[in-house]
Protein backbone atom coordinates (compact mmCIF):
# COMPACT_ATOMS: atom_id res chain seq x y z
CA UNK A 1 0.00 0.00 0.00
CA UNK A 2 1.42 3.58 -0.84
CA UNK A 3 0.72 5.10 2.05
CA UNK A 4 0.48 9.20 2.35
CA UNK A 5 1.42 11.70 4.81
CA UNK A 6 0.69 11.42 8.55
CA UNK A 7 -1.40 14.71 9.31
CA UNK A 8 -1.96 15.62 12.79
CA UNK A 9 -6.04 16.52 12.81
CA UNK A 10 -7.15 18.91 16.01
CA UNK A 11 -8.29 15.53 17.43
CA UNK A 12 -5.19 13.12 16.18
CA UNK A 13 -3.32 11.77 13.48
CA UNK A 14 -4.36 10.45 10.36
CA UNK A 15 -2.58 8.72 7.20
CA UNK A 16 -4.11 8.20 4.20
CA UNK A 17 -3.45 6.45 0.84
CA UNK A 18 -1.67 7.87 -2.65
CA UNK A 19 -3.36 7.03 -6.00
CA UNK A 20 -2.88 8.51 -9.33
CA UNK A 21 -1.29 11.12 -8.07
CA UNK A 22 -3.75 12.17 -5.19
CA UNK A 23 -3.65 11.71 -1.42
CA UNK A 24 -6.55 10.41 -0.35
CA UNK A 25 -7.68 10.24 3.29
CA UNK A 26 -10.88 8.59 3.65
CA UNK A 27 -13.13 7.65 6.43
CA UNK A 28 -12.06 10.89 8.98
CA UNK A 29 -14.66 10.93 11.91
CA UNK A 30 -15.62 14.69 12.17
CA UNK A 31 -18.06 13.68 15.22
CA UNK A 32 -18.93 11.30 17.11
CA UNK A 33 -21.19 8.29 16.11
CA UNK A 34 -24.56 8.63 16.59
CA UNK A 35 -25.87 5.81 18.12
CA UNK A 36 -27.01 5.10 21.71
CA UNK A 37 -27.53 8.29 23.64
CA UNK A 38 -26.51 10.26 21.08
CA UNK A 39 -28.94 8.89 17.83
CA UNK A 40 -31.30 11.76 17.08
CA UNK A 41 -29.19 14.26 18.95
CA UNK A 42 -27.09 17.38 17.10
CA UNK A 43 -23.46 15.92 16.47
CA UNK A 44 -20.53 16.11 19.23
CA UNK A 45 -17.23 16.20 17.91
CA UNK A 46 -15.15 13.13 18.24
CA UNK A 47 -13.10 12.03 20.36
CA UNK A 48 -9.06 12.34 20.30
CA UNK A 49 -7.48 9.21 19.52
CA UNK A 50 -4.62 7.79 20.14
CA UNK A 51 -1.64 6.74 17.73
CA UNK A 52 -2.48 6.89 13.71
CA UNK A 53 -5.39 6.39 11.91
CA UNK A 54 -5.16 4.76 9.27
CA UNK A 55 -7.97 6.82 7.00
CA UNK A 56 -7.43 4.68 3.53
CA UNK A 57 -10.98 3.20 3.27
CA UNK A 58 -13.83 4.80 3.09
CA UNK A 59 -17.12 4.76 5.59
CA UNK A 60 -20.50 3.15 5.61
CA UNK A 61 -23.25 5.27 4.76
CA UNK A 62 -25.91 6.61 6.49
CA UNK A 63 -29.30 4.61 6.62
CA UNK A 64 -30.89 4.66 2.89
CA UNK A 65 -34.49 5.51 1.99
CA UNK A 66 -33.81 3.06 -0.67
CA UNK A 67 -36.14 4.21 -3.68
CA UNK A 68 -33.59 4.75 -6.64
CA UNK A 69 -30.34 4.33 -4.15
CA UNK A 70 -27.35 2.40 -5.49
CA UNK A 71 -26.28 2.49 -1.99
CA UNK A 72 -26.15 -1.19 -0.36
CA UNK A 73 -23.54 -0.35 2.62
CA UNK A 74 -25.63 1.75 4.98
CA UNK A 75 -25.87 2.16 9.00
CA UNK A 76 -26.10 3.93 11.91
CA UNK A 77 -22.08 5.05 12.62
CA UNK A 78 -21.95 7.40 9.58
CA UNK A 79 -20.51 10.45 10.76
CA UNK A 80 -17.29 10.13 8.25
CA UNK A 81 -15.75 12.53 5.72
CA UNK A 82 -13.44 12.05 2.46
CA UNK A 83 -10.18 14.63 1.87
CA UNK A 84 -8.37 14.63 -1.51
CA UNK A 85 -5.44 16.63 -1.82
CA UNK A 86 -3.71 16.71 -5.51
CA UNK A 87 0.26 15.93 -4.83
CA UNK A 88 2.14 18.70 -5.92
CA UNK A 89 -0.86 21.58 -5.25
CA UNK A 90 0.44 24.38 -4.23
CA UNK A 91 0.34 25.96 -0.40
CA UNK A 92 -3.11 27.31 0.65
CA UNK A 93 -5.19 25.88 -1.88
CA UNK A 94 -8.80 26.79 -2.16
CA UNK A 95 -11.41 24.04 -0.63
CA UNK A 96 -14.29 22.96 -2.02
CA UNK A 97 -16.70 21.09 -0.22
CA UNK A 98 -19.31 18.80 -1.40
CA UNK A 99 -22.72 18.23 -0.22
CA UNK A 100 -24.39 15.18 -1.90
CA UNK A 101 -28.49 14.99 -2.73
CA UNK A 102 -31.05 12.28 -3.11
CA UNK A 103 -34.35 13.62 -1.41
CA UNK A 104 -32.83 14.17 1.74
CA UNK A 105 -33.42 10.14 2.32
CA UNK A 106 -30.59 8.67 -0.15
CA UNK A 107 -26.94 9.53 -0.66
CA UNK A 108 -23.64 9.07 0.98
CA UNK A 109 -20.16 9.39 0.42
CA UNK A 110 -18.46 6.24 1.67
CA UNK A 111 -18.38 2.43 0.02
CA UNK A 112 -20.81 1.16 -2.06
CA UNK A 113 -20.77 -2.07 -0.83
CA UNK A 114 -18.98 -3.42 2.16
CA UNK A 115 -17.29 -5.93 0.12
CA UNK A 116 -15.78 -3.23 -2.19
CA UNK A 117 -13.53 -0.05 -2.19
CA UNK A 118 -15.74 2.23 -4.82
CA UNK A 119 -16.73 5.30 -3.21
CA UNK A 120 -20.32 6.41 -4.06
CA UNK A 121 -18.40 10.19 -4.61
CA UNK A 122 -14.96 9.66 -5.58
CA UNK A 123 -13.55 13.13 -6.05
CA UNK A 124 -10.14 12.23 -7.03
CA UNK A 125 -9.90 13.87 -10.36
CA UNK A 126 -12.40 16.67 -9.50
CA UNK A 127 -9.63 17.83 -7.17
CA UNK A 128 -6.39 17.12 -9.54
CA UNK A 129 -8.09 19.30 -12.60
CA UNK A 130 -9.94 21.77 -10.63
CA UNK A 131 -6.51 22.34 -8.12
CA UNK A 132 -8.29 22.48 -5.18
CA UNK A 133 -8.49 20.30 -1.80
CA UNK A 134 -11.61 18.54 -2.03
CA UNK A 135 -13.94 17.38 0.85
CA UNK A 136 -17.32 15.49 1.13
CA UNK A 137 -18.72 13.80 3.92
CA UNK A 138 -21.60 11.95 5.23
CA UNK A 139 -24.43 13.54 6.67
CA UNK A 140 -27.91 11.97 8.59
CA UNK A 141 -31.06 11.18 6.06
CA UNK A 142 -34.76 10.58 6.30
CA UNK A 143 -35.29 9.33 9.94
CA UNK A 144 -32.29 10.29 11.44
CA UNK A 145 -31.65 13.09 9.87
CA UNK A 146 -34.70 15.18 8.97
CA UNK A 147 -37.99 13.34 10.76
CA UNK A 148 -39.32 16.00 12.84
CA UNK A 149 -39.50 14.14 16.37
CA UNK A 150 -38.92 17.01 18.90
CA UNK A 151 -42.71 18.00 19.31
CA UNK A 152 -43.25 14.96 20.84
CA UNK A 153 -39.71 14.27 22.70
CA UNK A 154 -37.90 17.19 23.20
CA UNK A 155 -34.88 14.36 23.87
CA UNK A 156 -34.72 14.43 20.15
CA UNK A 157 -33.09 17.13 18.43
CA UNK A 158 -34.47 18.62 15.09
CA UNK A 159 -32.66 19.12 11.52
CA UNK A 160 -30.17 16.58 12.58
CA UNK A 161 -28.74 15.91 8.73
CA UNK A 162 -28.59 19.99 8.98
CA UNK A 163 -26.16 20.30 12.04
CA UNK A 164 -24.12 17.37 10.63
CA UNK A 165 -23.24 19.70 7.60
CA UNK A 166 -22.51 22.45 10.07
CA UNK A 167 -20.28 20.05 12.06
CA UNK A 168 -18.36 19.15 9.18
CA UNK A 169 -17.79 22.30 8.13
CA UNK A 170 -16.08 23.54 11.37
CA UNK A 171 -13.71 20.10 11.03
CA UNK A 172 -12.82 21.94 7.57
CA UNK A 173 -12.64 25.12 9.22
CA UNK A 174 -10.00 24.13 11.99
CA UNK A 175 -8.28 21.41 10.31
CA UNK A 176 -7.98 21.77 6.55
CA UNK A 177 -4.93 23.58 6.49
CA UNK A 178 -3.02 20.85 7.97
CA UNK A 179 -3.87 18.94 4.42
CA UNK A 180 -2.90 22.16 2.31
CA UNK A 181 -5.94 23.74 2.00
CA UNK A 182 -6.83 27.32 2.59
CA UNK A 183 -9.41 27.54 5.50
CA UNK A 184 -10.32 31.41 4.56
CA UNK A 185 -11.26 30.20 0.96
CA UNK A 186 -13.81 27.76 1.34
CA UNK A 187 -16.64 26.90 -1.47
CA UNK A 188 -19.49 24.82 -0.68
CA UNK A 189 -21.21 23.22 -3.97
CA UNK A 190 -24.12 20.61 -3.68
CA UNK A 191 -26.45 19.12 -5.80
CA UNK A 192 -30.98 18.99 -5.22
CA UNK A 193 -31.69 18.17 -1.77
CA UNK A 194 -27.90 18.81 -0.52
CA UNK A 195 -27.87 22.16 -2.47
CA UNK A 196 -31.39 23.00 -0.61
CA UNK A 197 -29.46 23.01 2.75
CA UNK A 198 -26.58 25.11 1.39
CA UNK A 199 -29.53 27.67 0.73
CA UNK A 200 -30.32 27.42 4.79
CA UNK A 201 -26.70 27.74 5.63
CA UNK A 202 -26.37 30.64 3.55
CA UNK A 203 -29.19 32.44 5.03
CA UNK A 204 -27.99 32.10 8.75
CA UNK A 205 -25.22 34.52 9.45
CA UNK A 206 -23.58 32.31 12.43
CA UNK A 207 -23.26 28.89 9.51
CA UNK A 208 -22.42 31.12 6.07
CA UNK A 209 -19.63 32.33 8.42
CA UNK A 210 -17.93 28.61 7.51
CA UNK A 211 -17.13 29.09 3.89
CA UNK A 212 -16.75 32.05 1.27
CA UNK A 213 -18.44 31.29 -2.03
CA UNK A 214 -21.45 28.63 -2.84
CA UNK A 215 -21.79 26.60 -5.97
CA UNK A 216 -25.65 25.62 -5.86
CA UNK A 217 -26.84 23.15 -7.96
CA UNK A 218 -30.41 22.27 -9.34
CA UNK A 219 -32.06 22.91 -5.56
CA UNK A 220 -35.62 21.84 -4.39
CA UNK A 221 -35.56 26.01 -3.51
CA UNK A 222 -39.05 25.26 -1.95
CA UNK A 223 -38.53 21.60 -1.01
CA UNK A 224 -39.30 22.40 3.32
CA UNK A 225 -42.18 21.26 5.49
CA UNK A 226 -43.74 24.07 7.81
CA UNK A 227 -43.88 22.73 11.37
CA UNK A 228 -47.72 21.82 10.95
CA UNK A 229 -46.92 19.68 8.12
CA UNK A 230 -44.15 17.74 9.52
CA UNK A 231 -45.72 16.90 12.71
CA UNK A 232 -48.68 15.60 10.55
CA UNK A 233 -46.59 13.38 8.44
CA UNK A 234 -44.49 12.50 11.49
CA UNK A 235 -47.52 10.52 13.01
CA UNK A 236 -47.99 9.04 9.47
CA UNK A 237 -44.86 7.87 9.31
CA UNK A 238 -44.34 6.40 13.36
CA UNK A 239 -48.32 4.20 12.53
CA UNK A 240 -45.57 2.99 9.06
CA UNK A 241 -43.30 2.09 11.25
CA UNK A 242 -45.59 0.79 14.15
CA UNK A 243 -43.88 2.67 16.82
CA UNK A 244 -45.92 4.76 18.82
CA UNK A 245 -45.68 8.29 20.80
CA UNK A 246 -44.52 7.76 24.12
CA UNK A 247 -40.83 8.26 25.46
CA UNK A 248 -40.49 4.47 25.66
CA UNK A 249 -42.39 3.51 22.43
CA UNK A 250 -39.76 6.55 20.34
CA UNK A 251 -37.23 5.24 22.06
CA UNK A 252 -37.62 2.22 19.97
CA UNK A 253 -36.37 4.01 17.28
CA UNK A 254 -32.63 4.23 18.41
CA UNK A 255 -32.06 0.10 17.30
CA UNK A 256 -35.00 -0.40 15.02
CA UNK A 257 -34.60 -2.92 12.42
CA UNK A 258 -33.28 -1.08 8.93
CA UNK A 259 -34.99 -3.22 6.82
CA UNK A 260 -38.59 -1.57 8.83
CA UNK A 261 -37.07 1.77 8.63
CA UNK A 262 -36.59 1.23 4.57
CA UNK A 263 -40.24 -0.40 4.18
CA UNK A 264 -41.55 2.79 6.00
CA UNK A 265 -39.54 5.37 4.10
CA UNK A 266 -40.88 3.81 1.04
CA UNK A 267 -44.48 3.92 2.39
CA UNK A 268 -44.28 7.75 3.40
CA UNK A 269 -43.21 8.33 -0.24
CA UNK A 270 -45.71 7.14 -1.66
CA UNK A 271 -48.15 8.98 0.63
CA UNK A 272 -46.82 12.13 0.02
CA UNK A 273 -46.82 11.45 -3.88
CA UNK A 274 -50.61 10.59 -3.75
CA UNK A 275 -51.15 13.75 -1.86
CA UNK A 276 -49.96 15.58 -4.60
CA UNK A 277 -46.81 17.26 -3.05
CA UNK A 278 -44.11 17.87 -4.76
CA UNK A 279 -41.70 18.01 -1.62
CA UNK A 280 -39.42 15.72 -1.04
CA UNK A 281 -41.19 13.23 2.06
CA UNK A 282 -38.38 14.04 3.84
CA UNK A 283 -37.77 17.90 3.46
CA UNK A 284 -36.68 19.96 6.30
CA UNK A 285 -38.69 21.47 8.87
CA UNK A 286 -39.12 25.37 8.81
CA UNK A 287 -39.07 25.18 12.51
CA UNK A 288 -38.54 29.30 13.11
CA UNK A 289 -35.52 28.04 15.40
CA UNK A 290 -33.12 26.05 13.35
CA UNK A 291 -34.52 27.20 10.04
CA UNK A 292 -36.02 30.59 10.91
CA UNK A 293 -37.81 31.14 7.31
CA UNK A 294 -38.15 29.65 3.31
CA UNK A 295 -34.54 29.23 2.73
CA UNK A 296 -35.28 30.68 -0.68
CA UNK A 297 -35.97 33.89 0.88
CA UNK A 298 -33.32 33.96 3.56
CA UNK A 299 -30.49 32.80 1.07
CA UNK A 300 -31.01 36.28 -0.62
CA UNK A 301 -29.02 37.94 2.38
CA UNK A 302 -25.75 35.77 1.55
CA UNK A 303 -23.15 38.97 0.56
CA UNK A 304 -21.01 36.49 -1.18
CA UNK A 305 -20.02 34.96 -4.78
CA UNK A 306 -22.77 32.26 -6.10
CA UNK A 307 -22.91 30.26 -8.55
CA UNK A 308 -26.56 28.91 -9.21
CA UNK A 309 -27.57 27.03 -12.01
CA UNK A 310 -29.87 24.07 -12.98
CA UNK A 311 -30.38 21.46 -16.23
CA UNK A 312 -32.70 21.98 -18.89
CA UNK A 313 -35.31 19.72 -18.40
CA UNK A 314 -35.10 18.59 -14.88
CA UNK A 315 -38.83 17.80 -14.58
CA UNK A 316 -38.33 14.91 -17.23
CA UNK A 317 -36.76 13.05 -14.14
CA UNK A 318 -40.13 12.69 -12.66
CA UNK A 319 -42.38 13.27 -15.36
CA UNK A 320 -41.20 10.82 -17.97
CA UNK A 321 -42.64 7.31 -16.66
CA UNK A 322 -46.24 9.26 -15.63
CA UNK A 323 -48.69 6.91 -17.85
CA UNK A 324 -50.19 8.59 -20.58
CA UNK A 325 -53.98 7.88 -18.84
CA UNK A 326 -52.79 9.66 -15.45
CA UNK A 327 -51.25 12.67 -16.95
CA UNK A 328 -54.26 15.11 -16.22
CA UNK A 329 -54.39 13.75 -12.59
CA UNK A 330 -51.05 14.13 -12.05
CA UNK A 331 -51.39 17.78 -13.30
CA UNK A 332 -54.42 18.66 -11.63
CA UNK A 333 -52.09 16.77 -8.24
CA UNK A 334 -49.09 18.44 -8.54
CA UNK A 335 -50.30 22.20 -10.17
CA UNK A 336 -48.27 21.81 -12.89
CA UNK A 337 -49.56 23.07 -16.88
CA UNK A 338 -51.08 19.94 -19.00
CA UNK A 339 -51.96 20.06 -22.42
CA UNK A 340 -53.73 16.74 -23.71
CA UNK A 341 -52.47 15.18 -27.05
CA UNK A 342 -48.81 14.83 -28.22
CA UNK A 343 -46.38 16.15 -26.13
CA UNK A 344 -47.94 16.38 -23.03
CA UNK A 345 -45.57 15.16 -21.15
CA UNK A 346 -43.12 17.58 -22.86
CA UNK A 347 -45.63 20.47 -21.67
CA UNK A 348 -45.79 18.85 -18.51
CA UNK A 349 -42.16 18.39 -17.56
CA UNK A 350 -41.23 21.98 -19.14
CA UNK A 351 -43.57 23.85 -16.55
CA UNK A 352 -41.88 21.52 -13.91
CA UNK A 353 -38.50 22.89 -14.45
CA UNK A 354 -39.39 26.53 -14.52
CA UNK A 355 -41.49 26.19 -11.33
CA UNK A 356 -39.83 23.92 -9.27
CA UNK A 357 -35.87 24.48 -10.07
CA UNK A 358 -35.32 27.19 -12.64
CA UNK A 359 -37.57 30.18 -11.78
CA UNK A 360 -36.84 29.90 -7.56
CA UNK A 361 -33.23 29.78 -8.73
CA UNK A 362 -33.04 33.11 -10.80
CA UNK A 363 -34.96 34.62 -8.39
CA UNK A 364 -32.27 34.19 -5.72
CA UNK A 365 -29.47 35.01 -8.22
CA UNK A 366 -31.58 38.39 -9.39
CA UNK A 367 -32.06 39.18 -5.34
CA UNK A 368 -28.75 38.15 -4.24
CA UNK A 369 -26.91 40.52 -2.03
CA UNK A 370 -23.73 39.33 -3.07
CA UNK A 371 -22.43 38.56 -6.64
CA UNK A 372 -24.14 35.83 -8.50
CA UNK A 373 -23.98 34.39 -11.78
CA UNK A 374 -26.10 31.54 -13.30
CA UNK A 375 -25.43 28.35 -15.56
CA UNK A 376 -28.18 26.70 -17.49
CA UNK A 377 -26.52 22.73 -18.29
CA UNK A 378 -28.18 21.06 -21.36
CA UNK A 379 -25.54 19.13 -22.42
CA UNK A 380 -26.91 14.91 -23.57
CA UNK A 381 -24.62 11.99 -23.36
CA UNK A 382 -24.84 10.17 -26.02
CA UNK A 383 -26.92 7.20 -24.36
CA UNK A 384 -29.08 9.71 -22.93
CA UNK A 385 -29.96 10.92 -26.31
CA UNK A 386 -30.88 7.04 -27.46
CA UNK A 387 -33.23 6.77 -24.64
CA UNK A 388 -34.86 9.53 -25.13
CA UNK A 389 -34.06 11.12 -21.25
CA UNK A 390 -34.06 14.33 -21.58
CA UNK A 391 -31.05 16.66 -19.64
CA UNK A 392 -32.68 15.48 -16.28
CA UNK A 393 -32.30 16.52 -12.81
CA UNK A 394 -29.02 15.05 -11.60
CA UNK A 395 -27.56 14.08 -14.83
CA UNK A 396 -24.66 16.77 -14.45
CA UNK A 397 -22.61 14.80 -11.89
CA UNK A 398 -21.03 11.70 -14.25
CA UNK A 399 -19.77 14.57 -16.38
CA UNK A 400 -18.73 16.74 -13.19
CA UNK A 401 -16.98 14.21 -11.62
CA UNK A 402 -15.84 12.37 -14.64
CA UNK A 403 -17.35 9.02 -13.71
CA UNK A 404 -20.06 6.75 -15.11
CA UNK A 405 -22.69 5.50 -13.03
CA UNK A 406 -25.07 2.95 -13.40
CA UNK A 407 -27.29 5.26 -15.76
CA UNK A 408 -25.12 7.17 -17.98
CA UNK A 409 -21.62 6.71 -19.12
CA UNK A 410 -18.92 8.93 -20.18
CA UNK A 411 -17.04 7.65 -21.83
CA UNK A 412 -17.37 9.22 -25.13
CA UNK A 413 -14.54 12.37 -25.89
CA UNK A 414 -17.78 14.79 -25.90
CA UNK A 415 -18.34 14.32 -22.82
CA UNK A 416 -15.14 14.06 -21.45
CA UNK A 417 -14.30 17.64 -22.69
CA UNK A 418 -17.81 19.06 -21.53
CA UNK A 419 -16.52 17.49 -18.16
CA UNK A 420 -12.87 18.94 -18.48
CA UNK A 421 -14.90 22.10 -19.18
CA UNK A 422 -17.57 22.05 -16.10
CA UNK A 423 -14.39 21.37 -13.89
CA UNK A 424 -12.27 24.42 -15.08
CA UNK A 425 -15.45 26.63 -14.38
CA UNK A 426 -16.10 25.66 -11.10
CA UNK A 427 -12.30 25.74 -10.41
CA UNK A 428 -12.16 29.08 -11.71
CA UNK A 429 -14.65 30.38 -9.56
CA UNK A 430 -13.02 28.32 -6.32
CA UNK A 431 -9.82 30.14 -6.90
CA UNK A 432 -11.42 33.76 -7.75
CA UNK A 433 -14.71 34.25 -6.61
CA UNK A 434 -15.98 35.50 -10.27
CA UNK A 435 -16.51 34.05 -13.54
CA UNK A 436 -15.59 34.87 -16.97
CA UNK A 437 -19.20 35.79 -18.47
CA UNK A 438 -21.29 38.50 -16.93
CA UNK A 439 -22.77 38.74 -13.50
CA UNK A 440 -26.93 37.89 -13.92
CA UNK A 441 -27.45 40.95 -11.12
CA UNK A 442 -26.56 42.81 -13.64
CA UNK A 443 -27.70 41.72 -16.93
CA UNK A 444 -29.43 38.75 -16.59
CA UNK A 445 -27.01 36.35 -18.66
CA UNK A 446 -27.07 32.72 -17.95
CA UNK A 447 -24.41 30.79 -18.82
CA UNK A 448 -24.96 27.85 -21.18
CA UNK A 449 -22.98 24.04 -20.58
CA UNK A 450 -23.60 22.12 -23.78
C-alpha cells in the first residue's frame, strides 16, 4: 500500500493512501457516532485518539431511503468525511466542499458495498483538474436526519442531517490547512436536496460564516415542510413504522430494524406522492428556530459569490414514466400546466423545471446581495440521447466528476471535454470568486454548458 502523509487533525493523526497522483484520506470521523444516547441528537465532535489512523478506506453510509439508491452499505455510525489533496498543489489551496443529494433520504459518500472499495463520490480527479483540496462527507437522512421528532420528545433534536453539515464544516474550518488547503477560501457546492441546505446555511449569518463562495446546484428552492406539516406526516410515518408516541415507544427508534425503517420510508413516499406534493417526504422542517424562514428567501441575504444554475429539463426526471392515462391527474395533483395530445408530457415536464428548479433559482441570483452568476446545463450523453431522457435533474454529476454511473456513461470524448470544461469553471470560480461571463445581477445572462 502507498501510504500518504501522517497529518496531525485537532483531534489526532491520520494517514491516508496515494493514488494517481492524489492523497486520499478517507473515512475521517468529524463527530462522534450517533448511536445510543446520542442517535437523534445534534453531532458532538469526536473524540481524540490515540496513535495513527489509518484513514485509507472509506465509511459506511448513512441509513438509505432506498427508492432509486445504489447504496447497499448503509448504517447507523456514519458520521465520516473524504479529503483529496492533488500531490504537488500548491500551499493554501482553495477548498471545495461537497454536499451530496437524493431527497434528503438517499446519498452518501463512503463504500458502495462493504465488500468493495468504490466510493459512491470519488472526487479524485475533481480535485487534480480543478486544483483544489476537495472534501465530502456523510451527513444523517430521512429518519435520522430530517424526521421532525422534537414535538413529541424534546430528547430528540431537530434538523439533525442539517447540524451534521454544520459540524463538518467547522472540522474543515480548523483542520484543513493541515492537508494544504486554505481555510479562509472555502466553497461549498451541492447538488438537489444537498444544495437545498446550502440555501439554509447561507441564510444564517452564524453557519455562512464557515465558507466564502457557494456553488448551488439544481435545488428543491421550496422543497421544506412548515412545522404543521411535519408533525402531521411524522404521526404518518411512526403508525408505518408501528412505533408509537410515548418516550419508551420513540425510544424504539434508536435500534430499530433497517430493513422496517426502509419499508416505512418507502411507504411515506408514496403517501406524500398521492397527496400531490411535490416536496421531497423528507424535506426539512421550517421550525422558526433552526430554520427561521423559506430558505429561498433567507439565502437572498448571503453577501457572497454564487454560482446557481440548474439542467434543462429537470422535470423529465419525474415526469417521464407518468402513464399517458394519469397525466391530467397528475397535473391537476401536482399544479403543474397539462396540455392533452402529443407532447404532453413535454408540456408537462417543461412547466416543472421553470417552477420547481429554474424560476426559484433566478430569483435568488436576481435578489442576491452578493455577486451571483447563473449556468443553465443542457448538455446529452450520447446514451441519454438514445433513450430519449431528456437533460434530467441530476444528470450533471457523471460529467462533473468524470465518472459513469449505473445510468449514464462517459465515456465518449464529448463528454469528457464538456466534463474537463464544467471542472475548469467551477475551479475558476473556487480560486477567484468570479466568472468569466457576466454577473446575472446585472444583466441577466445565464451561462450555457452544452
Amino acid at each position: 500500500m502507498n501510504y500518504a502523509r501522517t497529518v496531525a487533525t485537532e483531534y489526532g493523526l491520520v494517514r491516508g493512501i496515494v493514488r494517481d497522483g492524489c492523497e486520499e484520506y478517507l473515512g475521517i470521523p468529524y463527530a462522534q457516532p450517533p448511536v445510543g444516547e446520542l442517535a437523534f441528537k445534534h453531532p458532538v465532535p469526536p473524540e481524540p485518539w490515540d496513535g495513527v489512523k489509518d484513514a485509507v478506506r472509506g465509511s459506511i453510509n448513512p441509513v438509505q431511503g432506498k427508492g432509486r439508491s445504489t447504496i447497499l452499505f448503509d448504517g447507523r455510525d456514519c458520521l465520516y468525511m473524504n479529503i483529496f489533496v492533488p500531490q504537488g498543489l500548491a500551499p493554501d489551496a482553495p477548498v471545495m466542499v461537497w454536499f451530496y443529494g437524493g431527497s434528503y433520504a438517499n446519498g452518501g459518500v463512503g463504500r458502495f458495498r462493504e465488500d468493495g472499495d468504490e466510493l459512491s463520490y470519488d472526487m479524485a480527479l475533481f480535485a487534480k483538474e480543478t486544483k483544489t483540496v476537495c472534501v465530502n462527507f456523510n451527513y444523517r437522512l430521512n429518519l435520522e436526519g430530517f424526521c421532525n421528532l422534537h414535538f413529541l420528545d424534546k430528547n430528540f433534536d431537530q434538523n439533525n442531517g442539517l447540524f451534521d453539515q454544520i459540524m463538518a464544516l467547522k472540522f474543515v474550518r480548523n483542520n484543513i490547512h493541515r492537508f494544504g488547503g486554505n481555510a479562509d477560501n472555502v466553497t461549498v457546492f451541492g447538488q438537489s436536496a444537498g444544495a437545498a441546505c446550502m440555501l439554509a446555511l447561507m441564510g444564517d449569518p452564524e453557519t455562512s460564516d464557515l465558507f466564502d463562495k457557494a456553488i448551488v446546484q439544481s435545488a428543491c428552492v421550496d422543497s421544506f415542510w412548515t412545522e404543521k406539516q411535519s408533525q402531521r406526516l411524522t404521526m404518518k410515518y411512526l403508525g408505518f413504522l408501528g412505533v408509537g408516541t410515548t418516550p419508551s415507544e420513540l425510544a424504539r427508534l434508536k435500534d430499530i430494524d433497517i430493513a422496517l425503517v426502509h419499508e416505512a420510508n418507502a411507504k411515506l413516499r408514496q403517501l406524500v406522492l398521492r397527496e400531490g406534493n411535490s416536496n421531497c417526504c423528507f424535506s426539512p422542517t421550517i421550525d422558526g428556530v433552526t430554520i427561521k424562514d423559506a430558505p429561498g428567501e433567507l439565502a437572498k441575504n448571503f453577501d457572497k459569490p454564487l454560482l446557481i444554475g440548474t439542467t434543462s429539463q429537470e422535470g423529465d426526471l419525474f415526469v417521464k414514466n407518468i402513464p399517458d392515462l394519469l397525466m391530467p391527474l397528475a397535473a391537476y395533483w401536482f399544479k403543474f400546466k397539462f396540455r392533452p395530445g402529443k407532447g404532453a408530457h413535454r408540456y408537462m415536464a417543461d412547466d416543472f423545471t421553470a417552477k420547481f428548479y429554474r424560476e426559484p433559482a433566478r430569483d435568488i441570483a436576481r435578489h442576491l446581495k452578493g455577486s451571483s452568476w447563473v449556468y443553465e446545463y443542457r448538455y446529452q450523453t450520447p446514451d441519454m440521447i438514445k433513450r430519449q431522457a431528456g437533460c434530467c435533474h441530476a444528470c450533471e454529476l457523471p460529467v462533473l466528476f468524470g465518472r459513469s454511473n449505473d445510468y449514464i456513461s462517459i465515456e465518449d470524448p464529448v463528454s469528457r471535454r464538456v466534463g474537463e470544461k464544467m471542472r475548469e469553471i467551477w475551479g475558476e470560480f473556487a480560486y477567484n470568486g468570479s466568472l468569466s461571463w457576466k454577473m446575472f445581477k446585472d444583466e441577466e445572462v445565464v451561462k450555457a454548458i452544452d
